[in-house]
C-alpha atoms as a PDB file:
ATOM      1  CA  UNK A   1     -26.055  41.158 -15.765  1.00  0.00           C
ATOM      2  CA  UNK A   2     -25.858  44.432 -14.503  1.00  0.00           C
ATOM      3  CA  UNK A   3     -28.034  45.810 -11.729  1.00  0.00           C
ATOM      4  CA  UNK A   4     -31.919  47.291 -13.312  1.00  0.00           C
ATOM      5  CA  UNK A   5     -31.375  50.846 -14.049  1.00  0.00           C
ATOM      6  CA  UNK A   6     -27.007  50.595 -13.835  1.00  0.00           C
ATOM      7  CA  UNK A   7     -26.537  49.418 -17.705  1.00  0.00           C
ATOM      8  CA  UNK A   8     -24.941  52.408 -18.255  1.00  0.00           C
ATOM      9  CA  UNK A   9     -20.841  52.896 -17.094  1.00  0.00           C
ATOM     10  CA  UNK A  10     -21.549  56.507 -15.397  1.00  0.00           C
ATOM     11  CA  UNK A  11     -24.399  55.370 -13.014  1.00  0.00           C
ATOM     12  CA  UNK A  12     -22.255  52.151 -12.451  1.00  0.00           C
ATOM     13  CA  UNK A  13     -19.140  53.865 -11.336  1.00  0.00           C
ATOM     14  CA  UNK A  14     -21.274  56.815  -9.226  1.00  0.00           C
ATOM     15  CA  UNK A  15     -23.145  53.963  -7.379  1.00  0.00           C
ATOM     16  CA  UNK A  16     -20.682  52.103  -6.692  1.00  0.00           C
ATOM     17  CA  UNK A  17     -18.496  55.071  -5.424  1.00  0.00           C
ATOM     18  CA  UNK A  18     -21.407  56.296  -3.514  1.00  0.00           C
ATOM     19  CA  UNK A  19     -23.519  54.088  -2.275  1.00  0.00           C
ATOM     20  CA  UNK A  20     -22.063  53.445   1.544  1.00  0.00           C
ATOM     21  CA  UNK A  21     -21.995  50.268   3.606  1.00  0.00           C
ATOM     22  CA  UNK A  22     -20.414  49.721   6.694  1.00  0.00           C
ATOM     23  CA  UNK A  23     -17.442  48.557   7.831  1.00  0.00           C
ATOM     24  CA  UNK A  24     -17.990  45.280   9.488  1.00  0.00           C
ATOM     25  CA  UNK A  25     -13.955  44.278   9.708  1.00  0.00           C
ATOM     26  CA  UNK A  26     -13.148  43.514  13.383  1.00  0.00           C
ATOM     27  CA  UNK A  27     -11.080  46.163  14.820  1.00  0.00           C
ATOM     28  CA  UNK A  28      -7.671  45.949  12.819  1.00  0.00           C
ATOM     29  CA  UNK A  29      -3.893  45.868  14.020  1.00  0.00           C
ATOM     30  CA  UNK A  30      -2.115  49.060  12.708  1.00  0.00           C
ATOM     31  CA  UNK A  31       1.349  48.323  11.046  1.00  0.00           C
ATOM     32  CA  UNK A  32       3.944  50.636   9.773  1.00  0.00           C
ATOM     33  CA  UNK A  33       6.057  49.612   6.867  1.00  0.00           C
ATOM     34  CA  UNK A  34       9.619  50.823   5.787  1.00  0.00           C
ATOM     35  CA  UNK A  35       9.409  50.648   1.713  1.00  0.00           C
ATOM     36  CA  UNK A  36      12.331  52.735   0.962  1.00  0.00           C
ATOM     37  CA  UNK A  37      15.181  55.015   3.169  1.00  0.00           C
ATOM     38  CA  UNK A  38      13.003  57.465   5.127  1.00  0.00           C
ATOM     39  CA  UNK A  39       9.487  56.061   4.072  1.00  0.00           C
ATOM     40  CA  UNK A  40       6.714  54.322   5.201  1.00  0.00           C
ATOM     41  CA  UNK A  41       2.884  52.760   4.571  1.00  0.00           C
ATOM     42  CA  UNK A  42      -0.006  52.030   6.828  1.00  0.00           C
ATOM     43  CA  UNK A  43      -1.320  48.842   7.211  1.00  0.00           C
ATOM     44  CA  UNK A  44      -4.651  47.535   8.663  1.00  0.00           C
ATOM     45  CA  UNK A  45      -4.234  44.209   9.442  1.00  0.00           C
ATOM     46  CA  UNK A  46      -7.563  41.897  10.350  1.00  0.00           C
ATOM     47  CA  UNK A  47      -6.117  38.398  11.635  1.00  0.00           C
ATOM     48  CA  UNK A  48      -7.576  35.290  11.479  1.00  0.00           C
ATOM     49  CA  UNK A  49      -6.485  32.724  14.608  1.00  0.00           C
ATOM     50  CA  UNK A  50      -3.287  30.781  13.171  1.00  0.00           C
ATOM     51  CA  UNK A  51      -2.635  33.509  10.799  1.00  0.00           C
ATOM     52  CA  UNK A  52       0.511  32.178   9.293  1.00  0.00           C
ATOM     53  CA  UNK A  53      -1.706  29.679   8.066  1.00  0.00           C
ATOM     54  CA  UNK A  54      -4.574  31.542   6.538  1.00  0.00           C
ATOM     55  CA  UNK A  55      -4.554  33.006   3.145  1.00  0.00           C
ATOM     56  CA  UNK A  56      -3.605  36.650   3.828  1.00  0.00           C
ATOM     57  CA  UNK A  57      -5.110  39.235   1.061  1.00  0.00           C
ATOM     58  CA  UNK A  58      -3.175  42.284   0.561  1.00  0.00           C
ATOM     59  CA  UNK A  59      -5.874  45.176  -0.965  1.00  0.00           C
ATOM     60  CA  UNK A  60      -4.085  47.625  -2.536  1.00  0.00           C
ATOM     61  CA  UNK A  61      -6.766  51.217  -3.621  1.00  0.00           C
ATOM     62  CA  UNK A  62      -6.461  53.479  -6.363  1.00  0.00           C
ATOM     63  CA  UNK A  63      -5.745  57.339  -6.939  1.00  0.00           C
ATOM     64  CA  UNK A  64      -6.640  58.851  -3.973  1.00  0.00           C
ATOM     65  CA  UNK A  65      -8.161  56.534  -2.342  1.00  0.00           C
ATOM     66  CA  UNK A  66      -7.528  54.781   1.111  1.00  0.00           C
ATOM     67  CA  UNK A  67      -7.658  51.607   3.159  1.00  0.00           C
ATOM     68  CA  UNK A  68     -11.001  53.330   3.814  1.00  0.00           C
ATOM     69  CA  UNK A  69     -12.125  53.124  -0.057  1.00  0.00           C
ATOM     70  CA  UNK A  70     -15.872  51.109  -0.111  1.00  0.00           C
ATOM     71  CA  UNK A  71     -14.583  48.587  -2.352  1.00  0.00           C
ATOM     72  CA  UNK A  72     -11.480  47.894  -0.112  1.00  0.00           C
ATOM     73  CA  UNK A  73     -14.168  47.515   2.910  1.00  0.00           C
ATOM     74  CA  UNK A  74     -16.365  45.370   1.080  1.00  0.00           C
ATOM     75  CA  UNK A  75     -13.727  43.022  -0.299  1.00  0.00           C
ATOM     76  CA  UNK A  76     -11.924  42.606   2.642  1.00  0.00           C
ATOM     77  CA  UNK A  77     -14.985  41.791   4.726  1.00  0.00           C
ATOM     78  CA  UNK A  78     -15.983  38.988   2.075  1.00  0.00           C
ATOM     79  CA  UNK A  79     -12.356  37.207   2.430  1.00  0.00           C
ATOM     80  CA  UNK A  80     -12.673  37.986   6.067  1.00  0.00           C
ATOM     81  CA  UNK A  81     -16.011  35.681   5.837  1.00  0.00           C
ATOM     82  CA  UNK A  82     -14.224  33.199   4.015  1.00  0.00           C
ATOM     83  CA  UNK A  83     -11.388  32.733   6.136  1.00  0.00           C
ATOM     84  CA  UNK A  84      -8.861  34.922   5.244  1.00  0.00           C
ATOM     85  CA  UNK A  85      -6.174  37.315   7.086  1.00  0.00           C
ATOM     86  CA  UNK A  86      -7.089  40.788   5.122  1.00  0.00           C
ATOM     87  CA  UNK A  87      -4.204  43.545   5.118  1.00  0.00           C
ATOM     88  CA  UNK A  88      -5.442  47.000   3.874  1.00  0.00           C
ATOM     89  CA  UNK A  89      -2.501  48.668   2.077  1.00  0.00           C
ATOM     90  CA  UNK A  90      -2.904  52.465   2.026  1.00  0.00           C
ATOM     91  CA  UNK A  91      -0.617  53.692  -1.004  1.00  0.00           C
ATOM     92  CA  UNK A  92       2.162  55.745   0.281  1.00  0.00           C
ATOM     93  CA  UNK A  93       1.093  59.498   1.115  1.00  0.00           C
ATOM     94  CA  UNK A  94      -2.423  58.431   1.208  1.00  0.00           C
ATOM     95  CA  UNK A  95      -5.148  57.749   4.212  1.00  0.00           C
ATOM     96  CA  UNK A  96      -3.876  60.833   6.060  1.00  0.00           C
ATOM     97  CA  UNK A  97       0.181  59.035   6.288  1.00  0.00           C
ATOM     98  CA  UNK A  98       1.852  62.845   4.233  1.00  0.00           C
ATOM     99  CA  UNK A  99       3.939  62.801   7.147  1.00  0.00           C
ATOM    100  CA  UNK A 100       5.638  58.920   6.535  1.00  0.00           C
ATOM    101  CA  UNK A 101       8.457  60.412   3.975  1.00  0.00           C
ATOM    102  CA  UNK A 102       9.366  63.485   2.029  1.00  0.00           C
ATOM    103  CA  UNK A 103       8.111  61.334  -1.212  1.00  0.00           C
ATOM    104  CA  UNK A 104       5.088  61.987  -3.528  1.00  0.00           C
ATOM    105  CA  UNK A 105       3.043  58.922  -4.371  1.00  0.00           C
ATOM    106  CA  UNK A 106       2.746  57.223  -8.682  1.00  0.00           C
ATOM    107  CA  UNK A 107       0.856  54.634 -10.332  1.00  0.00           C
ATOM    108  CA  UNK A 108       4.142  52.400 -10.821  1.00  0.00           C
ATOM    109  CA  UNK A 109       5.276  51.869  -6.873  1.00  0.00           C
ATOM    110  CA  UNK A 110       4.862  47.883  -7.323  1.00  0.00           C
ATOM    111  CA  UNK A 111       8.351  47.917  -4.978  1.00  0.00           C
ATOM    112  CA  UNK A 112       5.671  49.349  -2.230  1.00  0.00           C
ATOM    113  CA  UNK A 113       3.768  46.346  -2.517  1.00  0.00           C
ATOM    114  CA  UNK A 114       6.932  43.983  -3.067  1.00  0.00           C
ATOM    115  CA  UNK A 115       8.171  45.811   0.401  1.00  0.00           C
ATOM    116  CA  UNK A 116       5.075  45.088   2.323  1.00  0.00           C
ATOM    117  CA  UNK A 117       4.432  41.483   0.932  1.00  0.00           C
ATOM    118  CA  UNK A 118       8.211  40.451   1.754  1.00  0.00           C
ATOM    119  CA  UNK A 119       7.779  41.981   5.362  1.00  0.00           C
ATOM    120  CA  UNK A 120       4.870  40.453   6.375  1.00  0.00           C
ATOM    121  CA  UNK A 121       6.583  36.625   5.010  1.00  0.00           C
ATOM    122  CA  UNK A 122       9.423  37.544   7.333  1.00  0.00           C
ATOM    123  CA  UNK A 123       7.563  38.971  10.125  1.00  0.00           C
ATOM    124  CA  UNK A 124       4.444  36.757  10.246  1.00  0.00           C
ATOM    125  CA  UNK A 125       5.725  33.338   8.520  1.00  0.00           C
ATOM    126  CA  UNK A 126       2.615  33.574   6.298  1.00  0.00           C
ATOM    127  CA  UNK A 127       2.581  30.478   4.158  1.00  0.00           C
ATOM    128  CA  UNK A 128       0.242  31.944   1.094  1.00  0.00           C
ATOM    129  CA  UNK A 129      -0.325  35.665   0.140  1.00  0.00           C
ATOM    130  CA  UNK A 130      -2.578  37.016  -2.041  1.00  0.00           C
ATOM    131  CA  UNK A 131      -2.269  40.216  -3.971  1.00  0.00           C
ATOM    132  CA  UNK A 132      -5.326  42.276  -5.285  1.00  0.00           C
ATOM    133  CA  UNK A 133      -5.559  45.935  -6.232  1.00  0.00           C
ATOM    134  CA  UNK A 134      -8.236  48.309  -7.787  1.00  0.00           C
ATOM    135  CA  UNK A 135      -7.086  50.735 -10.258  1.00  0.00           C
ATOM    136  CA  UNK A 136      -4.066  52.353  -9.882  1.00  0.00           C
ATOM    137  CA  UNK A 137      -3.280  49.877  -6.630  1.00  0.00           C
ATOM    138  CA  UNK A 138      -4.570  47.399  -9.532  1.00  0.00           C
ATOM    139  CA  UNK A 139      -1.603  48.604 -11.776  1.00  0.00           C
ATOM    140  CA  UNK A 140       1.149  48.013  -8.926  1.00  0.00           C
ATOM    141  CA  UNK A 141      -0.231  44.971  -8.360  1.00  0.00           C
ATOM    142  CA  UNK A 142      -0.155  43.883 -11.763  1.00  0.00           C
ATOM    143  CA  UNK A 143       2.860  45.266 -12.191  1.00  0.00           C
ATOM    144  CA  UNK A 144       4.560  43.835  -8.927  1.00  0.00           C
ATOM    145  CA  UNK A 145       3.531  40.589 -10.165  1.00  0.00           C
ATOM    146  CA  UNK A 146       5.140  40.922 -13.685  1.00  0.00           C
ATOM    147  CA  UNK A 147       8.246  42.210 -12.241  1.00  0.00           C
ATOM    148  CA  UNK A 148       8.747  39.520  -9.908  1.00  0.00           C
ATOM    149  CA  UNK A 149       7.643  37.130 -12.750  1.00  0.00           C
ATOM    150  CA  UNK A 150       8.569  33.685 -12.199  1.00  0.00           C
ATOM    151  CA  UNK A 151      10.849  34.816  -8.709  1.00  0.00           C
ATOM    152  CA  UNK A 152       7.677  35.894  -6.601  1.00  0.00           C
ATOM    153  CA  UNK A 153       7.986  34.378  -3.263  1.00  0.00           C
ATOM    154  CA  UNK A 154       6.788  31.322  -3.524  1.00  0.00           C
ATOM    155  CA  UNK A 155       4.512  31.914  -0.945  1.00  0.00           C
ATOM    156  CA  UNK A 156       2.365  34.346  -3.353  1.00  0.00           C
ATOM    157  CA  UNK A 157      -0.298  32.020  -4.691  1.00  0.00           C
ATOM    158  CA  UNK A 158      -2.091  34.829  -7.005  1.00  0.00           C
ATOM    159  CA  UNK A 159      -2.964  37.914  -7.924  1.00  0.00           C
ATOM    160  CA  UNK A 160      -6.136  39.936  -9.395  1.00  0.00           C
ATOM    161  CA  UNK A 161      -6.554  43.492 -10.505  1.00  0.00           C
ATOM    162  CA  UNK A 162     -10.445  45.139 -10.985  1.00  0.00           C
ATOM    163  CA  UNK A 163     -10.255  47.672 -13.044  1.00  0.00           C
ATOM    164  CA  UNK A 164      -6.588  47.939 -13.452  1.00  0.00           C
ATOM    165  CA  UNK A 165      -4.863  51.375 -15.157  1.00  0.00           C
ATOM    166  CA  UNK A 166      -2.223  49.188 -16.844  1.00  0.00           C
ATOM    167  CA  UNK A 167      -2.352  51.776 -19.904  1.00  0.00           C
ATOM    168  CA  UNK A 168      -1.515  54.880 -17.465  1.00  0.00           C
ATOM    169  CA  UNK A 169      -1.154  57.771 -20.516  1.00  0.00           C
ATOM    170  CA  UNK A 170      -4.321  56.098 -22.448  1.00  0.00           C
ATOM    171  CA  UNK A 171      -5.962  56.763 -18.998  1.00  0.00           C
ATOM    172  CA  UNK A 172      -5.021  60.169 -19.331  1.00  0.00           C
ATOM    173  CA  UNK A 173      -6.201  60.730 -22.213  1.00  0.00           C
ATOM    174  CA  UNK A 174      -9.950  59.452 -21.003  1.00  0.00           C
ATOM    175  CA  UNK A 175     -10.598  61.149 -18.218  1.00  0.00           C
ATOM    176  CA  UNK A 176      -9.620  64.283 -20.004  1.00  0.00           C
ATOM    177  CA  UNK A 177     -12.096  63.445 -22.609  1.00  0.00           C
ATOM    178  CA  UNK A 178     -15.529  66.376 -22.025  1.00  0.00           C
ATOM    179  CA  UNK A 179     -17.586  63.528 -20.699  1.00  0.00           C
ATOM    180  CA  UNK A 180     -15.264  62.794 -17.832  1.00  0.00           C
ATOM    181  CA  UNK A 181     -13.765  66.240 -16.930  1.00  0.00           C
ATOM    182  CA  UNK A 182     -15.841  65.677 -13.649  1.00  0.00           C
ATOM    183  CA  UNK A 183     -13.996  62.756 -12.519  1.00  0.00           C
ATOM    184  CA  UNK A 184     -10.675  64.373 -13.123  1.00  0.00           C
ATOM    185  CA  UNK A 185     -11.868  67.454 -11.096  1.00  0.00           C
ATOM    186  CA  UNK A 186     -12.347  64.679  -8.840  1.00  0.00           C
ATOM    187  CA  UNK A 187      -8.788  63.512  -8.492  1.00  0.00           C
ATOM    188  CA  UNK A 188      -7.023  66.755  -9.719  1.00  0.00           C
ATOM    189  CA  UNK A 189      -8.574  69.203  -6.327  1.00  0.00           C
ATOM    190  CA  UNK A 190      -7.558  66.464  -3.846  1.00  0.00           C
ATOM    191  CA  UNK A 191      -4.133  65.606  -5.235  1.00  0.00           C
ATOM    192  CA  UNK A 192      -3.543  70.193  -5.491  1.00  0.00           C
ATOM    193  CA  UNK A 193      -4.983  69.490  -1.782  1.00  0.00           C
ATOM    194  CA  UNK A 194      -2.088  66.974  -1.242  1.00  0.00           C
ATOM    195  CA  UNK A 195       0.859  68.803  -2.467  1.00  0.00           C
ATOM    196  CA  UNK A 196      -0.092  71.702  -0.346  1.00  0.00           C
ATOM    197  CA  UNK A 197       0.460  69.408   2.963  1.00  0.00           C
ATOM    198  CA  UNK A 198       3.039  68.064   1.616  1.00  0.00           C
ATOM    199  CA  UNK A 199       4.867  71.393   1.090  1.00  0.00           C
ATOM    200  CA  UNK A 200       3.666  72.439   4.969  1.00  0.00           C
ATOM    201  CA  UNK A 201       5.131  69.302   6.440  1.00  0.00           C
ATOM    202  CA  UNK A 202       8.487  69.150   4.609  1.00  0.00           C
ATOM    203  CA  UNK A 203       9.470  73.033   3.923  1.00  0.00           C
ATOM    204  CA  UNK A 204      11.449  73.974   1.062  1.00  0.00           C
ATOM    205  CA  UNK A 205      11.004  70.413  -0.250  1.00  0.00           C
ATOM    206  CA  UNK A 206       8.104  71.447  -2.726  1.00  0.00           C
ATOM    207  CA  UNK A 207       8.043  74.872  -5.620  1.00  0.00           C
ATOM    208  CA  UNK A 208       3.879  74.937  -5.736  1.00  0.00           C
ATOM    209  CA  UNK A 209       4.136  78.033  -8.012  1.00  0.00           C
ATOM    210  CA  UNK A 210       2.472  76.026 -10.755  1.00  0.00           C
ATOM    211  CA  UNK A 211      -0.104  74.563  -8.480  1.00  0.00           C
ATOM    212  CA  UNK A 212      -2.862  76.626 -10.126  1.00  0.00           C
ATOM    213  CA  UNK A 213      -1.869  75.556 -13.755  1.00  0.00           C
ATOM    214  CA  UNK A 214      -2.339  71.962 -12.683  1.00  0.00           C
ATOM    215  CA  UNK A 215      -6.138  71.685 -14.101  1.00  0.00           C
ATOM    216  CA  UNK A 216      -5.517  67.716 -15.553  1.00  0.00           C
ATOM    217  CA  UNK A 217      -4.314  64.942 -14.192  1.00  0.00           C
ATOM    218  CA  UNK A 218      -1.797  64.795 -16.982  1.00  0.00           C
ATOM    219  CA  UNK A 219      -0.560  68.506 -16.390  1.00  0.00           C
ATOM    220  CA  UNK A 220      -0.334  67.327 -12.308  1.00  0.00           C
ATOM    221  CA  UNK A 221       2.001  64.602 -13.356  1.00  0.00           C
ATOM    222  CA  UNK A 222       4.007  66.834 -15.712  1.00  0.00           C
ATOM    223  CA  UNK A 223       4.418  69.563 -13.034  1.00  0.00           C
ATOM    224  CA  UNK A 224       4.704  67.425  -9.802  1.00  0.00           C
ATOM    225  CA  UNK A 225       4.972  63.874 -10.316  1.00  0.00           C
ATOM    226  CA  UNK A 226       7.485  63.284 -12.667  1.00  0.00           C
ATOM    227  CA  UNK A 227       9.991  65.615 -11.926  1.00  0.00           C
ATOM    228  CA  UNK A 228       9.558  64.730  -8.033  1.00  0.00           C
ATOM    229  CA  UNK A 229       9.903  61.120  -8.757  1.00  0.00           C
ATOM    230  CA  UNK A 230      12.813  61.304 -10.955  1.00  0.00           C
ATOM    231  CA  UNK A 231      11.141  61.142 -14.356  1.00  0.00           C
ATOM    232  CA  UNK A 232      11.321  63.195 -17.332  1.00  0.00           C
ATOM    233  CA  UNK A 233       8.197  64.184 -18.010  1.00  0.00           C
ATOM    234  CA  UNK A 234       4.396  62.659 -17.688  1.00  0.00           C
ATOM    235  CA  UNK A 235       4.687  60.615 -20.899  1.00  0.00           C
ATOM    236  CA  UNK A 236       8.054  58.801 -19.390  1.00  0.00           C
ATOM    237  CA  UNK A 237       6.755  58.743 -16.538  1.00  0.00           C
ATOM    238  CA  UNK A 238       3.419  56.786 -17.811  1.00  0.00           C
ATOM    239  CA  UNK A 239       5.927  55.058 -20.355  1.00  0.00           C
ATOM    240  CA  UNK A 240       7.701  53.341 -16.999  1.00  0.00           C
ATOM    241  CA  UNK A 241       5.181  52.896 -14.938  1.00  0.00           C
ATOM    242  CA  UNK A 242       2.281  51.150 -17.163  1.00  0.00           C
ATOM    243  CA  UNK A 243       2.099  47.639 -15.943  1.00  0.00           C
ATOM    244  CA  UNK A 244       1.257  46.776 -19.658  1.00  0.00           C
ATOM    245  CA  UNK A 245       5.371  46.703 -20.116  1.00  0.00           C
ATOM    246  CA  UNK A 246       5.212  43.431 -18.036  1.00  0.00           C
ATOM    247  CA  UNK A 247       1.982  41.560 -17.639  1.00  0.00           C
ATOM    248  CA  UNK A 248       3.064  39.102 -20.272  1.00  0.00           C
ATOM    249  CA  UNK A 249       6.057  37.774 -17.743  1.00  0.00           C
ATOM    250  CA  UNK A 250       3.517  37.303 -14.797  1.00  0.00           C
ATOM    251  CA  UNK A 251       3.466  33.589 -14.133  1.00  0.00           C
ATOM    252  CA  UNK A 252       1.206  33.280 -10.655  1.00  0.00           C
ATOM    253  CA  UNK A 253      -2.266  32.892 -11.124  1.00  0.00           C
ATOM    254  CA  UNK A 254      -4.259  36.442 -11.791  1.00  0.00           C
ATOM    255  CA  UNK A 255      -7.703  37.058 -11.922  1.00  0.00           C
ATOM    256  CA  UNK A 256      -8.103  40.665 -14.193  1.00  0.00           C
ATOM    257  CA  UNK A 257     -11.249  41.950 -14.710  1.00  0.00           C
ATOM    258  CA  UNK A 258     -12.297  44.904 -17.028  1.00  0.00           C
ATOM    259  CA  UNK A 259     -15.495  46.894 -18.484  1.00  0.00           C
ATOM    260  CA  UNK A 260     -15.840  48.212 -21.580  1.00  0.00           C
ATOM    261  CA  UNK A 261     -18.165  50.575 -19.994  1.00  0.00           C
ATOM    262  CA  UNK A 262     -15.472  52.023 -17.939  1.00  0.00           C
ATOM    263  CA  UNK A 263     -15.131  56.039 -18.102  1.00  0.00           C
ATOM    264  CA  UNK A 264     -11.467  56.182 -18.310  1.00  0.00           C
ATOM    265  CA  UNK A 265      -9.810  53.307 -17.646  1.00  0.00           C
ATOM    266  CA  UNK A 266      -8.682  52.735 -20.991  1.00  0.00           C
ATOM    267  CA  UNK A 267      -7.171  48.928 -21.950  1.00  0.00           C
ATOM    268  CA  UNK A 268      -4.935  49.152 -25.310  1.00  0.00           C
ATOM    269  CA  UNK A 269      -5.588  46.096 -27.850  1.00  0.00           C
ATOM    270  CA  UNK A 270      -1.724  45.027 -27.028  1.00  0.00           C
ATOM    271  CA  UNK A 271      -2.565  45.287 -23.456  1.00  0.00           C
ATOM    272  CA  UNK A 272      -5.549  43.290 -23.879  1.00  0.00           C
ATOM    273  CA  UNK A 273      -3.635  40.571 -26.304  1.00  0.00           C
ATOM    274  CA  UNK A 274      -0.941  40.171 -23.762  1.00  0.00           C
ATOM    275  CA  UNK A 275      -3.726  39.488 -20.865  1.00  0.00           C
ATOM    276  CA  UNK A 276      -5.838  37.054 -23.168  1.00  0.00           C
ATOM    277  CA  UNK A 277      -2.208  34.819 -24.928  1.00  0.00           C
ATOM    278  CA  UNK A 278      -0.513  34.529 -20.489  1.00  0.00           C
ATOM    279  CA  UNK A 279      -2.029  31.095 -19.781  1.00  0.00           C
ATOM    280  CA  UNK A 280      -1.850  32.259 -16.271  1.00  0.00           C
ATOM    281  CA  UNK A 281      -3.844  35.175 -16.730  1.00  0.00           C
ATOM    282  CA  UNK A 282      -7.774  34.976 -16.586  1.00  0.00           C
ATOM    283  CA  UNK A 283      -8.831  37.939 -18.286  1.00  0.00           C
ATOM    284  CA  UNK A 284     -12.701  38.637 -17.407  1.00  0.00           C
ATOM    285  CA  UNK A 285     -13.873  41.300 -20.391  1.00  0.00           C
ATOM    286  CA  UNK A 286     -17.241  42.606 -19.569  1.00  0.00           C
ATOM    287  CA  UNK A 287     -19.603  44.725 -21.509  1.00  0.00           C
ATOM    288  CA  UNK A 288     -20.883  46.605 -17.937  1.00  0.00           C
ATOM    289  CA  UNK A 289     -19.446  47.419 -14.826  1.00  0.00           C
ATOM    290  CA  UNK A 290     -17.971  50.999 -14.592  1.00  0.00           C
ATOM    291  CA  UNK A 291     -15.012  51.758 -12.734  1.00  0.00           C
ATOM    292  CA  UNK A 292     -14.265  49.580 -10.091  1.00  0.00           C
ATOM    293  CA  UNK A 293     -18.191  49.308  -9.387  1.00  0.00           C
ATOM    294  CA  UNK A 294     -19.751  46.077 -11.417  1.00  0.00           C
ATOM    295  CA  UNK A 295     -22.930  46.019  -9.493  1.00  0.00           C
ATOM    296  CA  UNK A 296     -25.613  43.077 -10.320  1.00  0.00           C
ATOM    297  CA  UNK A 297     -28.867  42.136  -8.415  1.00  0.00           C
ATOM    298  CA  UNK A 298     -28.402  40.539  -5.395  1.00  0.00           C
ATOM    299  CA  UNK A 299     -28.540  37.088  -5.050  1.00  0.00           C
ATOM    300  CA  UNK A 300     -27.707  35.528  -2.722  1.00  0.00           C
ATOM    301  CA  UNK A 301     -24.791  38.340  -1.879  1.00  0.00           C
ATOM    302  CA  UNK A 302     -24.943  41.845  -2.164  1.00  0.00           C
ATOM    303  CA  UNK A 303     -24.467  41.820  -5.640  1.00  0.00           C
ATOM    304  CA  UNK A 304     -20.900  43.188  -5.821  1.00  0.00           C
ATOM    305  CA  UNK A 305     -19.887  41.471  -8.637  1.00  0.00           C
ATOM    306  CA  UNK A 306     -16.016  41.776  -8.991  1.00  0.00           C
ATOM    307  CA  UNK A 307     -15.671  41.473  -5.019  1.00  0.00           C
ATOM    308  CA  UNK A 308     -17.023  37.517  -5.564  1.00  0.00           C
ATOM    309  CA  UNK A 309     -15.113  37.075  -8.087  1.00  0.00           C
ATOM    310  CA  UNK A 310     -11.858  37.908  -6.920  1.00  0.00           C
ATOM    311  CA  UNK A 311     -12.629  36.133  -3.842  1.00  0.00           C
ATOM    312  CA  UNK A 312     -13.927  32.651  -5.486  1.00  0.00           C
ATOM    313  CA  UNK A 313     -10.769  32.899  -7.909  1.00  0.00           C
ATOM    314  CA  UNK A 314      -8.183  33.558  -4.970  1.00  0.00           C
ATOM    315  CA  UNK A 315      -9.555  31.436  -2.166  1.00  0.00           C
ATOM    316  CA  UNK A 316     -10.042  28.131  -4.608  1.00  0.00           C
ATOM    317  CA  UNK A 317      -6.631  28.249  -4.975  1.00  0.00           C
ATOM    318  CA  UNK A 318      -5.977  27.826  -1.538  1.00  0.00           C
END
């Protein structure tokens, strides 16, 4: 049930965007990762004593987000409490790390994830990993996972995505709807933000002539994240990037939870087929919940919903 007065997917999503709590992680270990020739990620790594041991959770934010995001916080300090090694992931570009390669950031950089979850095996000699993103970082890690299919490491144990963008030009499409144009303000002024650093730190690099004309997410991607990434255009590049291509290979254990109050992330009835026929998929539909919020009465907890779930569903499979 959802929290008294939050029944409705706006005031979900707002309060659970905005209503702060603090960070009660220890202090973390910073870690740079190499994903690709001339770029890297930053890591904040909380470990347990005997971390090769411990369950290590990987949380992985969504569009323009950080390892500072409240719902990254608040998860990782749950699987802290239970236990676990927590790694915050920030996304390429993102959590102030423009200066770690020439490269723009996209919903489909699972080989980010792959990169950073096949390091820390090596370096660390983790024996079980788990992956878990929200939104966008929900579609990599969905779509890590379906890649990797039946070859993940066999040290992943599971996955789970809250609120996952699998359908990326569907997504589009909703937040461009009139009700949500404030939410796309919301991501469309930061990334404009972004490409300006990113055109001061690697000169010449970066045409921002069009910047202005950028006034969707959609028209962003058309003008700066498709053709700097090496895809046609926005609708190839949300064609190739959609995790919904590949969630019916994922064969690990993955917790995916959804509301049908969500704004604009938008699940497809294929998309939602494919999740409901993969025996290893459990796919949690809920009526409430917003974006990434799914905020019930306390009870015991602090009533973030999703956070206990993905926690009880990843750490009983330990």
């Amino acid at each position: 049930m959802p929290r008294r007065g939050l029944r409705n997917g706006h005031l979900q999503t707002l309060a659970g965007n905005f209503m702060k709590r603090p960070n009660l992680l220890p202090e973390p270990e910073e870690r740079l990762f190499s994903v690709e020739p001339e770029v890297q990620v930053l890591c904040h790594c909380h470990w347990q004593t005997e971390r090769a041991r411990r369950l290590t959770m990987l949380i992985v934010h969504g569009l323009e987000g950080s390892s500072q995001s409240q719902y990254v916080l608040g998860l990782g300090y749950k699987a802290w409490q239970r236990g676990c090694n927590v790694i915050r992931m920030n996304i390429r570009n993102c959590g102030g790390t423009e200066h770690l390669g020439p490269t723009l950031y996209n919903s489909g950089l699972s080989g980010d994830v792959q990169a950073v979850i096949s390091r820390l095996i090596e370096q660390d000699r983790l024996e079980r990993v788990a992956l878990v993103g929200y939104s966008m970082g929900g579609n990599q890690v969905l779509k890590a996972m379906g890649e990797w299919s039946a070859q993940a490491p066999s040290q992943v144990i599971g996955a789970a995505a809250v609120s996952p963008s699998a359908d990326l030009s569907a997504c589009a499409d909703a937040v461009h709807r009139p009700s949500n144009r404030a939410y796309e303000w919301w991501f469309v002024l930061p990334l404009r933000a972004r490409m300006r650093r990113k055109a001061e730190l690697f000169p010449g690099r970066y045409d921002l002539t069009n910047l202005s004309r950028a006034r969707s997410v959609r028209e962003f991607d058309d003008l700066f994240t498709a053709p700097c990434m090496g895809f046609q255009d926005a609708e190839d590049y949300y064609t190739q990037c959609s995790a919904s291509r590949v969630i019916d290979r994922i064969a690990r254990p993955t917790l995916v939870i959804h509301a049908l109050d969500d704004p604009f992330v938008v699940l497809l009835p294929e998309t939602e087929r494919k999740l409901s026929e993969n025996p290893c998929i459990t796919y949690l539909r809920c009526a409430h919940g917003g974006h990434c919020a799914f905020l019930a009465a306390p009870n015991g907890y602090d009533g973030r919903w999703a956070e206990q779930q993905v926690v009880n569903f990843l750490t009983g499979r330990e």
